[in-house]
Protein backbone atom coordinates (compact mmCIF):
# COMPACT_ATOMS: atom_id res chain seq x y z
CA UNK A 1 98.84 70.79 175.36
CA UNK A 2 100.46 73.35 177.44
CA UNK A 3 98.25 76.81 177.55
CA UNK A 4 100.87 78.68 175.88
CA UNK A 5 101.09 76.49 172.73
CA UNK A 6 97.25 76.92 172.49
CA UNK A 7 97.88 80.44 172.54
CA UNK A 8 100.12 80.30 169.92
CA UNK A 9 97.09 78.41 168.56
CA UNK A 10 94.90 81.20 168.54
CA UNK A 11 97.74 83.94 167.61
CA UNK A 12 98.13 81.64 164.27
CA UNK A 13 94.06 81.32 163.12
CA UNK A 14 93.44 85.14 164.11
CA UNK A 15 96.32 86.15 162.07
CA UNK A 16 94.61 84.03 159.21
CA UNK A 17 91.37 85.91 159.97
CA UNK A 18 93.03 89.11 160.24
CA UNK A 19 94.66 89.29 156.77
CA UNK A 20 91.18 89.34 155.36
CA UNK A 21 88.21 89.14 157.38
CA UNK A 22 85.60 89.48 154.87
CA UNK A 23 85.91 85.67 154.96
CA UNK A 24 83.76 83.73 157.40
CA UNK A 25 85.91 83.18 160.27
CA UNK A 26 83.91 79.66 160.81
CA UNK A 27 85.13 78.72 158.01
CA UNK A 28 88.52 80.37 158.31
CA UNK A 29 89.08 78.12 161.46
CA UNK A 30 87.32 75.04 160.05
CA UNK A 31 90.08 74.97 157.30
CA UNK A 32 93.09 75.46 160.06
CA UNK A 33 91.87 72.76 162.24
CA UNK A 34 91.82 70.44 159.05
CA UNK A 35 95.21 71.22 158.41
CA UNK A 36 96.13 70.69 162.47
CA UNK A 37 94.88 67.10 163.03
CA UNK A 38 97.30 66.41 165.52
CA UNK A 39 94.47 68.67 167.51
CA UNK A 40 92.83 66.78 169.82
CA UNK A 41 88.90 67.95 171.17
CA UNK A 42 89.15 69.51 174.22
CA UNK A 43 92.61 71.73 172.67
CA UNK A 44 90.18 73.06 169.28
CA UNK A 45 87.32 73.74 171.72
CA UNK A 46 89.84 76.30 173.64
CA UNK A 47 91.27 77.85 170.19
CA UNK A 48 87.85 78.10 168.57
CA UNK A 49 86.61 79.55 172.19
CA UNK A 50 89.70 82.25 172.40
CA UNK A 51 89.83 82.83 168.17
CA UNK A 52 86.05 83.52 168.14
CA UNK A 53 85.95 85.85 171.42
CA UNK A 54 89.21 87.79 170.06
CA UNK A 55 86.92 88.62 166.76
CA UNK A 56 83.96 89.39 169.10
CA UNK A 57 86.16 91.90 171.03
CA UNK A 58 88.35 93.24 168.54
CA UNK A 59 87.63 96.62 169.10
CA UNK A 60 88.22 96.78 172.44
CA UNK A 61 91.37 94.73 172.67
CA UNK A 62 92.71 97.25 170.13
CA UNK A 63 92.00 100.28 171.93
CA UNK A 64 93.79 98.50 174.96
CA UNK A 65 96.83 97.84 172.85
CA UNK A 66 96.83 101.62 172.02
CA UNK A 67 96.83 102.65 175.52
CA UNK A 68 98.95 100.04 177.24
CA UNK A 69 102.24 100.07 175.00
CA UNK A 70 104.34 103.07 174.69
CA UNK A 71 104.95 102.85 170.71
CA UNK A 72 100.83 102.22 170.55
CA UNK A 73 101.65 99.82 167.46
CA UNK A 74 99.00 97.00 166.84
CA UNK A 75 99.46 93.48 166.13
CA UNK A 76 98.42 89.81 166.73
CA UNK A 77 100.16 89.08 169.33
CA UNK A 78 99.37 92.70 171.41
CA UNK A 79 95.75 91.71 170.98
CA UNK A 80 95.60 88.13 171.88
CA UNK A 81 97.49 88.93 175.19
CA UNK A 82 95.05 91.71 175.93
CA UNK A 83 92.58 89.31 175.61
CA UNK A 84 94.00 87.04 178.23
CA UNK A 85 94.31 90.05 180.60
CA UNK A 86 90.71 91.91 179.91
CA UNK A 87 88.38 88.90 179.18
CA UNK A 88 90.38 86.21 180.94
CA UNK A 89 91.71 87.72 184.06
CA UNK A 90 95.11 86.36 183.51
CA UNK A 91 98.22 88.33 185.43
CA UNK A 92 100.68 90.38 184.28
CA UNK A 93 102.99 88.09 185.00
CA UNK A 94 101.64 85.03 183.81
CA UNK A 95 100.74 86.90 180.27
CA UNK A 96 104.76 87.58 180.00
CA UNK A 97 105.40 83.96 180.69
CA UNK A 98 103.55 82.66 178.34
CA UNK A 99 104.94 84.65 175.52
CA UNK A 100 108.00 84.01 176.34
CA UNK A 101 107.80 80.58 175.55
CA UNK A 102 105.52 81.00 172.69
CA UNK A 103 107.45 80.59 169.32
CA UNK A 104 108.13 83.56 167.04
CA UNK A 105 105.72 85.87 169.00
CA UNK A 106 107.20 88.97 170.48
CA UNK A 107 108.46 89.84 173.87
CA UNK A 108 106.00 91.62 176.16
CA UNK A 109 107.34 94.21 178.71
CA UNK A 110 105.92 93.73 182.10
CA UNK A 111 104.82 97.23 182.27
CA UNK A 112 102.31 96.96 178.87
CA UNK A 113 101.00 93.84 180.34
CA UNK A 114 100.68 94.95 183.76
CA UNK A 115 98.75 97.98 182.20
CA UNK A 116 96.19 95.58 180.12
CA UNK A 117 95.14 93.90 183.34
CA UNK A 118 94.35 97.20 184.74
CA UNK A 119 90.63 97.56 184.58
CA UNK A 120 90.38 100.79 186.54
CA UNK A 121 92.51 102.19 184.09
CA UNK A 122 90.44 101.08 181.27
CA UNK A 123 87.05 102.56 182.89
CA UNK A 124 88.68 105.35 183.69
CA UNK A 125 89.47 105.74 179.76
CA UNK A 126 86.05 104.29 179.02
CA UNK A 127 84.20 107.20 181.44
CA UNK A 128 85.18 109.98 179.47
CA UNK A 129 84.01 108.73 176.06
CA UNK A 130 80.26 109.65 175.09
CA UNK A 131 77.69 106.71 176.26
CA UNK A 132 77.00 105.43 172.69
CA UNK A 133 81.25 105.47 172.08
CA UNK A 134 81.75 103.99 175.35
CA UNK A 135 79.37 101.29 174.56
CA UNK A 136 80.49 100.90 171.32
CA UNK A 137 84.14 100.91 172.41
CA UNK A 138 83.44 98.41 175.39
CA UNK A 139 81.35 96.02 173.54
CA UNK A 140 83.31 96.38 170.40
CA UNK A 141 80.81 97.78 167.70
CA UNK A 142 80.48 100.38 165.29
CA UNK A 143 79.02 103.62 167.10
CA UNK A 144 76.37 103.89 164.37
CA UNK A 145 74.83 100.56 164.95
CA UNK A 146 74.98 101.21 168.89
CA UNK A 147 73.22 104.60 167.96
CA UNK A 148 70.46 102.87 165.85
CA UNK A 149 70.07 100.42 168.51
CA UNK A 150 69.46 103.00 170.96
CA UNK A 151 66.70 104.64 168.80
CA UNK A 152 64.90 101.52 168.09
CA UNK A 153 65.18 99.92 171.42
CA UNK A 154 65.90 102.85 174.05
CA UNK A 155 65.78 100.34 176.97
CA UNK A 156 67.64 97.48 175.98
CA UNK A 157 70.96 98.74 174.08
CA UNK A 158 73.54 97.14 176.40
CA UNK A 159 71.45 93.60 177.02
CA UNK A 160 71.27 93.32 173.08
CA UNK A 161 75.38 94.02 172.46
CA UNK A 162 76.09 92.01 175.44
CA UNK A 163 74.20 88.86 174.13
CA UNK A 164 75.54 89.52 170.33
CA UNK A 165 78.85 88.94 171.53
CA UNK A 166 77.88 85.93 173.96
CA UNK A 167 77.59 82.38 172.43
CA UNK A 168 74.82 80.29 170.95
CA UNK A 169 73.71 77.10 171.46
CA UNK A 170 74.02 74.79 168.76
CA UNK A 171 70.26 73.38 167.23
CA UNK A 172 69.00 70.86 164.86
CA UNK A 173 65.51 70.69 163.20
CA UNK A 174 64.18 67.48 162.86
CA UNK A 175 63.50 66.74 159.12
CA UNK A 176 60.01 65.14 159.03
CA UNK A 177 59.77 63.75 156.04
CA UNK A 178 62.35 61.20 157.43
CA UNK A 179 61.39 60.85 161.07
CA UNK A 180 60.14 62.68 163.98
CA UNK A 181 61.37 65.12 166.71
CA UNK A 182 61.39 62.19 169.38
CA UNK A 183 62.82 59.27 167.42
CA UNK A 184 65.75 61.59 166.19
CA UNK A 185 66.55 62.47 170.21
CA UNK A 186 66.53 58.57 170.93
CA UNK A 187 68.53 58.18 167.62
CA UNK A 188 70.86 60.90 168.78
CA UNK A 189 71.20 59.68 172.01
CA UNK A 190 72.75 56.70 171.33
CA UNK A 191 75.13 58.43 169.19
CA UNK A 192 76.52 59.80 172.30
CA UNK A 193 74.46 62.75 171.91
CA UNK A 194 71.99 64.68 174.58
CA UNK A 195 69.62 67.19 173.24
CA UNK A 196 66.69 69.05 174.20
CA UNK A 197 63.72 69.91 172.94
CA UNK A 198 62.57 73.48 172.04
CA UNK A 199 59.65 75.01 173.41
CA UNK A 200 58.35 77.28 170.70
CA UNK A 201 59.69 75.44 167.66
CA UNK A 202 58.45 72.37 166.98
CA UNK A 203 60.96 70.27 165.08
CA UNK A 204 63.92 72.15 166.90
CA UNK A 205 66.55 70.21 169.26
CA UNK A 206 69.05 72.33 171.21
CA UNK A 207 72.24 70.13 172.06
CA UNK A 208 73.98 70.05 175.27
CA UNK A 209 77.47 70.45 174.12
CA UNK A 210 78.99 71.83 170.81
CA UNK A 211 80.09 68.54 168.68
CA UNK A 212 80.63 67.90 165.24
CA UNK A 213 77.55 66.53 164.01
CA UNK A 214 78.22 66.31 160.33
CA UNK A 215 80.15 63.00 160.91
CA UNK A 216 76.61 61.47 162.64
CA UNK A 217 75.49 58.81 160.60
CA UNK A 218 72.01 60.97 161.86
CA UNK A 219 72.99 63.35 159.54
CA UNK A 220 74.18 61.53 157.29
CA UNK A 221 70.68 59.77 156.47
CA UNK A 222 68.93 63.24 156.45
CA UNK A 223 67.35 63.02 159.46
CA UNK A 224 68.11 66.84 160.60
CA UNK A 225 69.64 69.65 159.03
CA UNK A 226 71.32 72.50 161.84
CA UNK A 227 69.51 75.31 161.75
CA UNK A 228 68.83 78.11 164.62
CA UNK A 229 65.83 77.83 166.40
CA UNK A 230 65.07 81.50 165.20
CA UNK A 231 64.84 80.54 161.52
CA UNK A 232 62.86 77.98 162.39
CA UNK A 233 59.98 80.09 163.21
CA UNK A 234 59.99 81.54 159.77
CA UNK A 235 58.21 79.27 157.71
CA UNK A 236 55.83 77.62 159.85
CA UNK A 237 54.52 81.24 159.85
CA UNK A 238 53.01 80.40 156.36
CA UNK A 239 50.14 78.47 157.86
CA UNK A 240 50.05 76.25 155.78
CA UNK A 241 47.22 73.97 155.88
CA UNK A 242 46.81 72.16 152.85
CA UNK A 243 50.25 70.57 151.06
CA UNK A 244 49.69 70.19 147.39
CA UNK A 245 50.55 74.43 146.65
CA UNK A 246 52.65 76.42 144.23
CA UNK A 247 55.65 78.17 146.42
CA UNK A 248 58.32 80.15 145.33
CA UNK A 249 61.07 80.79 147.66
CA UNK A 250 62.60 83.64 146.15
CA UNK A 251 66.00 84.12 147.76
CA UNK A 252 66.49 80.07 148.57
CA UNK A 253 70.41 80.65 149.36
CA UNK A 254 71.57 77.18 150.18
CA UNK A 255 68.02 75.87 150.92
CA UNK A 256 67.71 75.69 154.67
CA UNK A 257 64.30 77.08 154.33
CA UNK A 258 63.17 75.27 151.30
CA UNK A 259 63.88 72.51 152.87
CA UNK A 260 61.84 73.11 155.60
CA UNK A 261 59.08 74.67 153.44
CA UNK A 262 59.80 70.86 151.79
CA UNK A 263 59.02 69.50 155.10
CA UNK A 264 55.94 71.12 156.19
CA UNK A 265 54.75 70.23 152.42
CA UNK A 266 55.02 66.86 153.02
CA UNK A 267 56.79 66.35 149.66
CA UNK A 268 53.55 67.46 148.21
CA UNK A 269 53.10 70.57 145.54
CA UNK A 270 56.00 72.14 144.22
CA UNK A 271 58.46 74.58 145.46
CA UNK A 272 60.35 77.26 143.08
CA UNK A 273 63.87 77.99 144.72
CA UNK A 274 65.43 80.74 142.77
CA UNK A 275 68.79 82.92 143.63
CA UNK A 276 70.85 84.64 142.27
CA UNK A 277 74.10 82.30 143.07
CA UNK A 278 74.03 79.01 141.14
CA UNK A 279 76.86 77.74 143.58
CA UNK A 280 74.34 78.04 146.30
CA UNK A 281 71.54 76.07 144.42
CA UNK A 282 73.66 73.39 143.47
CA UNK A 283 74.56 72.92 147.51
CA UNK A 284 70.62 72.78 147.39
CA UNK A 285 70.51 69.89 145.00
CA UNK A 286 73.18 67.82 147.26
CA UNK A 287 70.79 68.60 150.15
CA UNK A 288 67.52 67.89 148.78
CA UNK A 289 68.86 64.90 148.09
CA UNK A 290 70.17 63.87 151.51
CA UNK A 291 66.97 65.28 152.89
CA UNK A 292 64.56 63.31 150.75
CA UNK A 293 63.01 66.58 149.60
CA UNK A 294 61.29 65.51 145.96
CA UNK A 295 59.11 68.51 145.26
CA UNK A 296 61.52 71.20 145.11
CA UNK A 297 62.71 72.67 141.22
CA UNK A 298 65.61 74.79 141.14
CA UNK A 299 65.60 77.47 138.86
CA UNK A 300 68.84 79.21 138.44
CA UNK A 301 69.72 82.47 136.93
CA UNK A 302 69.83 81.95 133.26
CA UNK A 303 66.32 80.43 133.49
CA UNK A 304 64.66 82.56 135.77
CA UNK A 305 62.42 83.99 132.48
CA UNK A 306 61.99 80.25 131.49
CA UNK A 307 60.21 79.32 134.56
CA UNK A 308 59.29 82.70 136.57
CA UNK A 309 58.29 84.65 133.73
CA UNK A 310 55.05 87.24 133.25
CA UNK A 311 52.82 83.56 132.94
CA UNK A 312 53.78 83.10 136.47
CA UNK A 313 52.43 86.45 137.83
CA UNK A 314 49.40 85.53 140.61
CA UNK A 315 50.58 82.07 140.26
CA UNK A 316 51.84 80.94 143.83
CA UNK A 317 49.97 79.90 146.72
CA UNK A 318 52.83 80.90 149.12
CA UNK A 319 55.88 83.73 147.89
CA UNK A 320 58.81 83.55 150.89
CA UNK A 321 60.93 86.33 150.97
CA UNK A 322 64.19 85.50 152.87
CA UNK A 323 65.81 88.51 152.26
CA UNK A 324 69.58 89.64 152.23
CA UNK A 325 70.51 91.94 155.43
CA UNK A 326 73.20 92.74 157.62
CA UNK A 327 72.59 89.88 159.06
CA UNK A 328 73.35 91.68 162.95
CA UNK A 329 70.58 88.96 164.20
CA UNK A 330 73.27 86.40 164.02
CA UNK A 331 76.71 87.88 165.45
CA UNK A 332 76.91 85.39 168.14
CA UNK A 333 77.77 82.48 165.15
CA UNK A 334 78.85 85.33 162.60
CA UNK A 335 80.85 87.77 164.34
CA UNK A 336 83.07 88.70 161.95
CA UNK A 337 80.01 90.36 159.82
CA UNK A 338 80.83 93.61 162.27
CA UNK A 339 84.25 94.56 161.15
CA UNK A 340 82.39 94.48 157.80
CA UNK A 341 79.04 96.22 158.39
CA UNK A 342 78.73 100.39 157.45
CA UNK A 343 76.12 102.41 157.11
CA UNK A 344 76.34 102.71 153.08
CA UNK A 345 76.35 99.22 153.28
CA UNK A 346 72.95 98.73 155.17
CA UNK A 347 71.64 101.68 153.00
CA UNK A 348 72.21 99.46 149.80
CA UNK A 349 70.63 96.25 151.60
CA UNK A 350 67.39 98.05 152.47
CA UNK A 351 67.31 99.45 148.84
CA UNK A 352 67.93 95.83 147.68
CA UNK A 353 65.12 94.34 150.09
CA UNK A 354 63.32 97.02 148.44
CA UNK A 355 63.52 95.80 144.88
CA UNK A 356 63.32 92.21 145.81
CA UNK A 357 60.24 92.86 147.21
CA UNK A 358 58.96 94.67 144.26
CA UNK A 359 59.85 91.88 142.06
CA UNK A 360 58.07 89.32 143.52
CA UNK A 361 54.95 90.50 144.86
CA UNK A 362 53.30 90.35 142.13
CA UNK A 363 53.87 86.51 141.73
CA UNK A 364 51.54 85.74 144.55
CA UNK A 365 47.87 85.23 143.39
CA UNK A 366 44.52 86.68 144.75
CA UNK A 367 43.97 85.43 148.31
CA UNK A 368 47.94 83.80 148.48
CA UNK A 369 50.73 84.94 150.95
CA UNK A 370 53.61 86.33 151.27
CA UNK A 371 56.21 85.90 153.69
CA UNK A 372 59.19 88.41 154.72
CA UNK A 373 62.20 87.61 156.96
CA UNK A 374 65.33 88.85 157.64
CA UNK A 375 68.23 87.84 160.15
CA UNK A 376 68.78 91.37 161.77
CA UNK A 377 67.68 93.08 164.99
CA UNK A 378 67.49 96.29 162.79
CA UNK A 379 63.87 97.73 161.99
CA UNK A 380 65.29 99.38 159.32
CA UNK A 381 64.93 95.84 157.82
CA UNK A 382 62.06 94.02 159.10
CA UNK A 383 58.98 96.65 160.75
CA UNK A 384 59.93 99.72 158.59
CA UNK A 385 60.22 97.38 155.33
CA UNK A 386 56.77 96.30 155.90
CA UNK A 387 55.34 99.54 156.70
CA UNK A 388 56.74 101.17 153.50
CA UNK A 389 55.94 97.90 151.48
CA UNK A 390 52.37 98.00 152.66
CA UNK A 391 52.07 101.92 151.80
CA UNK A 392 53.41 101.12 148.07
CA UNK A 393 50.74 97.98 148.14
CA UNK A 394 47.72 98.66 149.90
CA UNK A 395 46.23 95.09 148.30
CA UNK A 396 48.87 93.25 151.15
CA UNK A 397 48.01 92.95 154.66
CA UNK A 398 49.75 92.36 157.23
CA UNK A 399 48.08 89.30 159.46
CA UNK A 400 50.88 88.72 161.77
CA UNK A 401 54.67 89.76 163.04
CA UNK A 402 57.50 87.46 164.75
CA UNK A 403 60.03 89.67 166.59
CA UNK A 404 63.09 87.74 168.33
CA UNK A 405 66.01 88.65 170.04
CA UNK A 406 68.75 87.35 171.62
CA UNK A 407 69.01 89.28 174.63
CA UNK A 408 65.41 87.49 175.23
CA UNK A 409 65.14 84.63 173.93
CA UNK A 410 68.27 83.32 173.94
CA UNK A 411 68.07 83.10 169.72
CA UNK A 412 69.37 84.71 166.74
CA UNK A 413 67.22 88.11 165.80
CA UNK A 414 64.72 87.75 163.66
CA UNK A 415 61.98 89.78 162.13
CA UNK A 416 59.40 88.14 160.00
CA UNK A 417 55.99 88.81 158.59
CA UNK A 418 52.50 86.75 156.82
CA UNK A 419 50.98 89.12 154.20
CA UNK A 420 48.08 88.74 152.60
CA UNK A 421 47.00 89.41 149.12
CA UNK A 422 43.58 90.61 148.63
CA UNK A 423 41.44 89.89 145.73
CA UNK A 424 40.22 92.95 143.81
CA UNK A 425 36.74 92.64 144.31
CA UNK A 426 37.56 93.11 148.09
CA UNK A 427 40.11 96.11 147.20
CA UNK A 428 37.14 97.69 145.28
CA UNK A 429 34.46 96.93 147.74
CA UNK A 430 36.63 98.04 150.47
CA UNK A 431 36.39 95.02 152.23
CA UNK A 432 38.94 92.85 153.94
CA UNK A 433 39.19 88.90 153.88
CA UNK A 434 37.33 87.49 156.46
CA UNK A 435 34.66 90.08 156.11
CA UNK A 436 31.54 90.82 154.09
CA UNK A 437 31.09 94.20 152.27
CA UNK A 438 27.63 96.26 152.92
């Protein structure tokens, strides 16, 4: 397909995005492509590459279209070609082309597009903004969250927005109650697909190119479920050593942790997986069943007081606290979530995380834990949680922290944390587990 039909492509699926991006543009694209057949592999890997870096740079390209044509109006087509002029380095010229052929977009004048392949003249604009705008404007995010980033990590602002808006590899976790980490890369492999494995989780396979794996007959037999190699640090951080325990996941979502938490189980004990949108728990049932997972109960809202009621308070071996959040940690698969994210709205989420913490703690018994993750590179949400949770419970402590970043690691951003719950007679002695009172 000739490069200006797949920009007409992109021009279409944006436009779909644009109209109301509080959907998830994944899904947004997922639902043109199935309507597009006719698309063959290599053309949807250059629309989904251009559609997802137009959302990534929105800001920007908008600002450009501002500056570059004389009426300053905004629209699809204005910032998809100053897209292929800033982030592709196409010319003038060959940006006017293109359009011209392109059906029902509009006409560009030689001068606008000769001024949106002017860098100078965008970092001359840039220079006179203050560094937190200019960062903001260049990287395309809201100024507040570049000026919270800057508090919280001083050193590191720019490598953090830069790697937000890069790309992320696609990964798998082996699901071991099916098979193991190196039988599903053989079994991959002669699917046609080359993986490799992670070196700090250990069920985790990183794949060499972006396919569709849901077709994979691997998948189809439950032998993996895709999951970032970031969340799949979270749960092993339970520790848990012996299988046949009372868990309650408290905010399951559709189960990607449970499932794990399933895994690591061994099929043994029984897991609670509560939330708060049945929709979400019955995609949990259709996985747990493709996974194999037999110990997990779903408890949905209208019987949360059936089977988490005051009986169940110190109950569970193991409470996980996934928590709602902004979910910045994950911008490189979710970028739209930016054009969404204000300040009001991460005040409400940390009041939420707040109260979701409060209603569970007291579910885990005398000696159990408690786990707390979020998907965000925020503090707000993960380190200053825990400090003011452990302030409001001085019987948790916290016995260790997991911190990741994708400016690092190469991952989604994480924060997660083990708590333990002390028994009173240590709380009155004064002691701490592990340790004998005088």
């Amino acid at each position: 397909m000739q490069i200006s039909s797949l920009v007409g492509h992109t021009i279409d699926v944006f436009s779909k995005f644009r109209k109301n991006p509080a959907l998830p543009a994944d899904a947004v694209i997922r639902a043109f492509f199935h309507d597009r057949k006719y698309l063959g592999s290599k053309d949807r890997r250059f629309i989904a590459d251009q559609y997802f870096s137009v959302i990534k740079n929105w800001r920007r390209l908008e600002a450009l279209v501002t500056d570059c044509f004389e009426d300053r109006e905004i629209n699809v087509e204005r910032i998809v070609a100053a897209h292929l002029a800033a982030l592709d380095g196409h010319a003038a010229a060959e940006i006017v082309s293109m359009f011209d052929v392109i059906r029902d977009a509009e006409k560009l004048p030689l001068a606008a597009a000769e001024a949106l392949a002017d860098r100078d003249r965008e970092n001359a604009r840039l220079a006179l903004l203050p560094d937190d705008e200019r960062l903001a404007m260049l990287h395309s995010f809201p100024a507040w969250f570049v000026t919270r980033l800057r508090a919280e990590y001083p050193d590191a602002v720019e490598s953090i927005l830069i790697a937000l808006n890069g790309s992320s590899p696609l990964w798998l976790r082996t699901n071991t109650l099916i098979t193991d980490r190196d039988s599903l890369r053989e079994e991959l492999e002669e699917e046609g697909i080359i993986s490799e494995p992670s070196a700090i989780a250990s069920e985790a396979l990183k794949l060499e190119k972006r396919v569709n794996v849901f077709g994979l007959h691997s998948f189809t037999r439950g032998a993996f479920e895709v999951q970032d190699e970031a969340s799949q640090l979270v749960v092993p951080m339970a520790h848990i050593r012996k299988t046949a325990i009372k868990a309650l996941d408290a905010c399951a979502g559709a189960g990607g942790k449970t499932l794990h938490l399933a895994a690591l189980m061994k099929n043994h004990g029984e897991i609670f997986a509560y939330d708060i949108d049945p929709y979400k728990l019955e995609e949990l049932k259709r996985r747990s069943r493709r996974a194999g997972a037999q110990n997990i109960r779903l408890v949905f809202p209208v019987d949360r007081e059936k089977w988490l009621g005051p009986e169940k308070q110190a109950w569970f071996d193991l409470v996980l606290v996934d928590a709602p959040c902004t979910g910045t940690g994950t911008l490189r698969r979710n970028p739209g979530i930016k054009w969404l994210l204000t300040e009001q709205m991460l005040a409400e989420l940390v009041a939420k995380q707040r109260l979701i913490l409060e209603e569970n703690a007291g579910f885990v018994k005398s000696g159990g834990a408690l786990v707390y993750a979020t998907c965000s590179v925020l503090e707000e949400e993960g380190e200053e949680q825990m400090a003011w949770f452990t302030a409001q419970h001085p019987e948790f402590q916290i016995e260790e922290t997991l911190r990741t970043r994708p400016d690092t690691l190469n991952m989604d951003g994480f924060f997660a944390a083990r708590l333990r719950k002390e028994s009173a007679q240590n709380l009155v002695s004064g002691s701490r587990p592990g340790q004998t009172s005088s």
